[in-house]
N, C-alpha and C. Protein backbone atom coordinates (compact mmCIF):
# COMPACT_ATOMS: atom_id res chain seq x y z
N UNK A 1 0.86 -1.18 0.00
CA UNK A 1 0.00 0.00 0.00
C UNK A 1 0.90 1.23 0.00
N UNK A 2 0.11 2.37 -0.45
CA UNK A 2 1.24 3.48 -0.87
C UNK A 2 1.27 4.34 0.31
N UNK A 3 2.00 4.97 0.81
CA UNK A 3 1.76 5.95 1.69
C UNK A 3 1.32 7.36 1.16
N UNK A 4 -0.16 8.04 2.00
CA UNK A 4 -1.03 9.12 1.76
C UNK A 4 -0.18 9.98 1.48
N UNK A 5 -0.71 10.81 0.44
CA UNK A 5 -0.33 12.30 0.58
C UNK A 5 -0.60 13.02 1.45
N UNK A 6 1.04 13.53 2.14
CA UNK A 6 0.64 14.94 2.99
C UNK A 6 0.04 16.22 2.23
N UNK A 7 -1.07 16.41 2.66
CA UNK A 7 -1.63 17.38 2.64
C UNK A 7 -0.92 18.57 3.31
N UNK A 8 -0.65 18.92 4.03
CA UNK A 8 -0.02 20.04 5.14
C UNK A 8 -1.24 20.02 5.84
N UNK A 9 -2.13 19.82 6.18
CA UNK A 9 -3.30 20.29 6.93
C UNK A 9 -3.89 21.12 6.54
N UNK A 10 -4.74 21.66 7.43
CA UNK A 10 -5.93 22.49 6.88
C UNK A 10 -5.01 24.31 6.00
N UNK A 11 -5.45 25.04 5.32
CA UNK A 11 -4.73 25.89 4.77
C UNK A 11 -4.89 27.34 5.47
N UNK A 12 -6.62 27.34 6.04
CA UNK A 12 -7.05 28.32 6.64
C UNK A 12 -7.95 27.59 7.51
N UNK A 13 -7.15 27.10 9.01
CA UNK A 13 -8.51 26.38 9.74
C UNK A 13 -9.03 26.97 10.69
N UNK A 14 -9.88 26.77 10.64
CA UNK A 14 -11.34 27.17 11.62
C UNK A 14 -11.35 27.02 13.14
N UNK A 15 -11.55 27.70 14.04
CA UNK A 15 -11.58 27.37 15.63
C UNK A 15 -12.96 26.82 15.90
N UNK A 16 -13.54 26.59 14.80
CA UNK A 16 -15.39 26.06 15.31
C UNK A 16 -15.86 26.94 15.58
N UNK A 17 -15.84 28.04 16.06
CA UNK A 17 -17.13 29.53 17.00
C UNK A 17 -17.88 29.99 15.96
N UNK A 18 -18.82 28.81 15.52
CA UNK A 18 -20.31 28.82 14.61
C UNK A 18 -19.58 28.82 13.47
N UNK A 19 -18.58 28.58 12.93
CA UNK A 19 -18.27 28.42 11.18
C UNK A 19 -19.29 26.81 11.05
N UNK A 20 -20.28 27.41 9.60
CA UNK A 20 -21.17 26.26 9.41
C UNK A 20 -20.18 26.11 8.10
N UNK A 21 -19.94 25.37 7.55
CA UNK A 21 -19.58 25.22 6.07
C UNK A 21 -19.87 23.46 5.84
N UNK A 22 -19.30 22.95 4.31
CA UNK A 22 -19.48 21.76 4.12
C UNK A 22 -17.83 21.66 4.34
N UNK A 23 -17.06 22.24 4.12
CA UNK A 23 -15.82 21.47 4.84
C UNK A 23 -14.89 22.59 5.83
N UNK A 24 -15.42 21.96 7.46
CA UNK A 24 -15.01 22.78 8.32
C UNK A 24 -13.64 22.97 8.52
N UNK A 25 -12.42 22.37 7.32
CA UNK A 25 -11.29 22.39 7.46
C UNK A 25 -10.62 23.44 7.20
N UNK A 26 -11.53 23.70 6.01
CA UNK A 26 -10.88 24.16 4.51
C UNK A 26 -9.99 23.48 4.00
N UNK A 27 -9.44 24.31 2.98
CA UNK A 27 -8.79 23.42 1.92
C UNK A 27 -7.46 23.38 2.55
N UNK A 28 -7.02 21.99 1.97
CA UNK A 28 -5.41 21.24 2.73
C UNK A 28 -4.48 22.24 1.90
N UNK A 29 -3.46 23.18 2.77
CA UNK A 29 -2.27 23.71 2.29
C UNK A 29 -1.67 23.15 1.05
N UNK A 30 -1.89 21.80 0.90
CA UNK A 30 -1.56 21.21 -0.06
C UNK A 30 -2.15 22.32 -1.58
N UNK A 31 -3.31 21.92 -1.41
CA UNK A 31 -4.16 22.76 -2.79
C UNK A 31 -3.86 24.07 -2.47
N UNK A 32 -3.70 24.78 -1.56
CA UNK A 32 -3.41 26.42 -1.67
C UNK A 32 -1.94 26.63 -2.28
N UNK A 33 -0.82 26.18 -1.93
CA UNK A 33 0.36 25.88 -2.77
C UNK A 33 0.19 25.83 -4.11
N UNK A 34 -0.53 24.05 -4.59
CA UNK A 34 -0.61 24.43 -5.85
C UNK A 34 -1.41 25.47 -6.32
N UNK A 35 -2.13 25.89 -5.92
CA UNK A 35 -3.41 27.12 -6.36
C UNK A 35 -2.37 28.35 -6.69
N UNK A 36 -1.45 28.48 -5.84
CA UNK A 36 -0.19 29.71 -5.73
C UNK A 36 0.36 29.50 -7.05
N UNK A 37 1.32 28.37 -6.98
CA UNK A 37 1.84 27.90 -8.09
C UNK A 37 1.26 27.63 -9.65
N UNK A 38 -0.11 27.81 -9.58
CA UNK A 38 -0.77 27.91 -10.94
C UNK A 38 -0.02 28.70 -12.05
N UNK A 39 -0.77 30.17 -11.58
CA UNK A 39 0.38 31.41 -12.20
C UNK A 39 1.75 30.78 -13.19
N UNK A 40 2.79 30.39 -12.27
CA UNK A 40 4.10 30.22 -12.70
C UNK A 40 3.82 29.00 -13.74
N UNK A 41 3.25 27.80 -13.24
CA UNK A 41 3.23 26.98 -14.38
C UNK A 41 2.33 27.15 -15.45
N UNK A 42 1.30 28.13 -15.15
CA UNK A 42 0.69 28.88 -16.90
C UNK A 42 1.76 28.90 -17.65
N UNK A 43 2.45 30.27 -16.98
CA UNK A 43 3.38 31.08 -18.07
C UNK A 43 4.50 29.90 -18.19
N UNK A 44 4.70 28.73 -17.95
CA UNK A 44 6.40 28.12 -17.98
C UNK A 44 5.45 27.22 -19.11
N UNK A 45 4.22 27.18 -19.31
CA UNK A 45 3.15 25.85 -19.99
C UNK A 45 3.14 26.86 -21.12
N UNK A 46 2.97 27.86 -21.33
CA UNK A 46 3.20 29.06 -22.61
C UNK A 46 4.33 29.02 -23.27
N UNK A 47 5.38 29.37 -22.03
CA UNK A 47 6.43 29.59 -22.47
C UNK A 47 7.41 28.64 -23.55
N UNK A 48 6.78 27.08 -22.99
CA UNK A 48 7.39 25.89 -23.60
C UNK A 48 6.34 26.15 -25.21
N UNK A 49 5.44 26.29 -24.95
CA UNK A 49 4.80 26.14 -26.08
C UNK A 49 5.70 27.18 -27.56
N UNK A 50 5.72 28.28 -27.23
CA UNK A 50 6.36 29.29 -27.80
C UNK A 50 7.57 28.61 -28.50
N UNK A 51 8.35 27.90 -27.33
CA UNK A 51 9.85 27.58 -27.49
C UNK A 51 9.64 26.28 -28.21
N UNK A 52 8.90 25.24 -28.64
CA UNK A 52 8.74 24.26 -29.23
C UNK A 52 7.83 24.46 -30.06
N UNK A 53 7.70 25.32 -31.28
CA UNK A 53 6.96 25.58 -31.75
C UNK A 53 5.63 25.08 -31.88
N UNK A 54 4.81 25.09 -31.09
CA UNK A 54 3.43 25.21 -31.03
C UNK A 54 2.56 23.83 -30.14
N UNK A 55 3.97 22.63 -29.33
CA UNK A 55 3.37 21.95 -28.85
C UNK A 55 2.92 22.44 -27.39
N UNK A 56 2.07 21.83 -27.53
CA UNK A 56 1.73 22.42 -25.77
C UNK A 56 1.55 21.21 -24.80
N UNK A 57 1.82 21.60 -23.31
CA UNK A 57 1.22 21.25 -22.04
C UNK A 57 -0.28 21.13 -22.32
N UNK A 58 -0.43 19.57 -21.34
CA UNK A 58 -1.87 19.49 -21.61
C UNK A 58 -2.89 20.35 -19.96
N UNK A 59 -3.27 20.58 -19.91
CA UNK A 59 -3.84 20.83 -18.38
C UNK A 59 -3.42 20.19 -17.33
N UNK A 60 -4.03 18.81 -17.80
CA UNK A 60 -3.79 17.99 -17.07
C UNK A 60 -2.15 17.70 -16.45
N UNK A 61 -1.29 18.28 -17.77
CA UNK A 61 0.46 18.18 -17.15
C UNK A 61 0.67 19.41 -16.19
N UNK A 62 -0.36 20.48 -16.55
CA UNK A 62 -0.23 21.66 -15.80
C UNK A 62 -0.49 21.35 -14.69
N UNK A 63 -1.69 20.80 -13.85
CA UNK A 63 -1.78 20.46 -12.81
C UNK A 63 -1.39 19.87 -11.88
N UNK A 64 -0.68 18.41 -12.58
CA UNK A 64 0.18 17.82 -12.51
C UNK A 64 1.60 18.48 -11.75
N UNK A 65 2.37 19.50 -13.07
CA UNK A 65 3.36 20.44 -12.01
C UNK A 65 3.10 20.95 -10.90
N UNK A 66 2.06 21.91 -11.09
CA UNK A 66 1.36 22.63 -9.80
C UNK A 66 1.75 21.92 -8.75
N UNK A 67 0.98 20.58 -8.43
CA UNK A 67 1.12 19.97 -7.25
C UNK A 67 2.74 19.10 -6.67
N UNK A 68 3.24 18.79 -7.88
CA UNK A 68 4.48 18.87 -7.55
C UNK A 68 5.43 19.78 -7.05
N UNK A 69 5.05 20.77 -7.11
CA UNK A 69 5.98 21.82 -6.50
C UNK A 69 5.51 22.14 -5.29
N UNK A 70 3.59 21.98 -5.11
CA UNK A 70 3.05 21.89 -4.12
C UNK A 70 3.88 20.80 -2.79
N UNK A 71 3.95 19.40 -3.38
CA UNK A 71 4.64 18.59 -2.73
C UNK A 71 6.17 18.97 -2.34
N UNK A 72 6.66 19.76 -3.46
CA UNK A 72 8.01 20.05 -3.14
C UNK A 72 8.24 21.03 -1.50
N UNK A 73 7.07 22.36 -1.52
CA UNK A 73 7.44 23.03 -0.78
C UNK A 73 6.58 22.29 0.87
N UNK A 74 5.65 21.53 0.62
CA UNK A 74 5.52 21.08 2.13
C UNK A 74 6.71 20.53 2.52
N UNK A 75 7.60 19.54 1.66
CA UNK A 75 8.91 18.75 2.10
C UNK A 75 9.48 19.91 2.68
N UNK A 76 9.68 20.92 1.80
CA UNK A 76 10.76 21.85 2.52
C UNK A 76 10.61 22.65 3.55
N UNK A 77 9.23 23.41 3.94
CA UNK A 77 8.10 23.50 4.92
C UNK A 77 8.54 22.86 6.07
N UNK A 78 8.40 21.46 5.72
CA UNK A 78 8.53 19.89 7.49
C UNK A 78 9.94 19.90 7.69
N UNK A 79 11.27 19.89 6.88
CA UNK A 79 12.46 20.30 6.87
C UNK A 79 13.01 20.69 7.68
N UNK A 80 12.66 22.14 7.42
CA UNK A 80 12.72 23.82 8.04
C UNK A 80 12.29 23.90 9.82
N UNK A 81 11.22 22.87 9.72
CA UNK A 81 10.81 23.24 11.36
C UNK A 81 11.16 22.55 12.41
């Protein structure tokens, strides 16, 4: 069996004092990272395109990076502390 993805935990969590929502966590640091990291891998998913004349990144590779770098900076994040 594989071992889970760290998430980092919650990204913005909640103390409970009446927050109703459907997820009282919010979203795992994990997805706010990549969400950050979007931006940069647009323009590097452009940029390749430009530079290889006209093939492109599929989304799906875009997202793909995103969260890898996502994964990269929790490693370095748990590291650090």
């Amino acid at each position: 069996m594989s071992n889970p993805i760290d998430n980092g935990g919650p990204a913005f969590p909640q103390d409970g004092s009446g927050y109703v929502g459907v997820a009282p966590q919010g979203m795992s640091l994990r997805d706010w990272f990549a969400g950050q990291a979007l931006p940069a891998c647009h323009r590097a998913a452009f940029e390749y395109a430009k530079m290889s004349r006209g093939e492109s990144m599929s989304d799906a590779d875009i997202a793909k990076r995103c969260y890898d770098f996502a994964d990269a900076m929790l490693l370095v994040r748990k590291e650090t502390k």
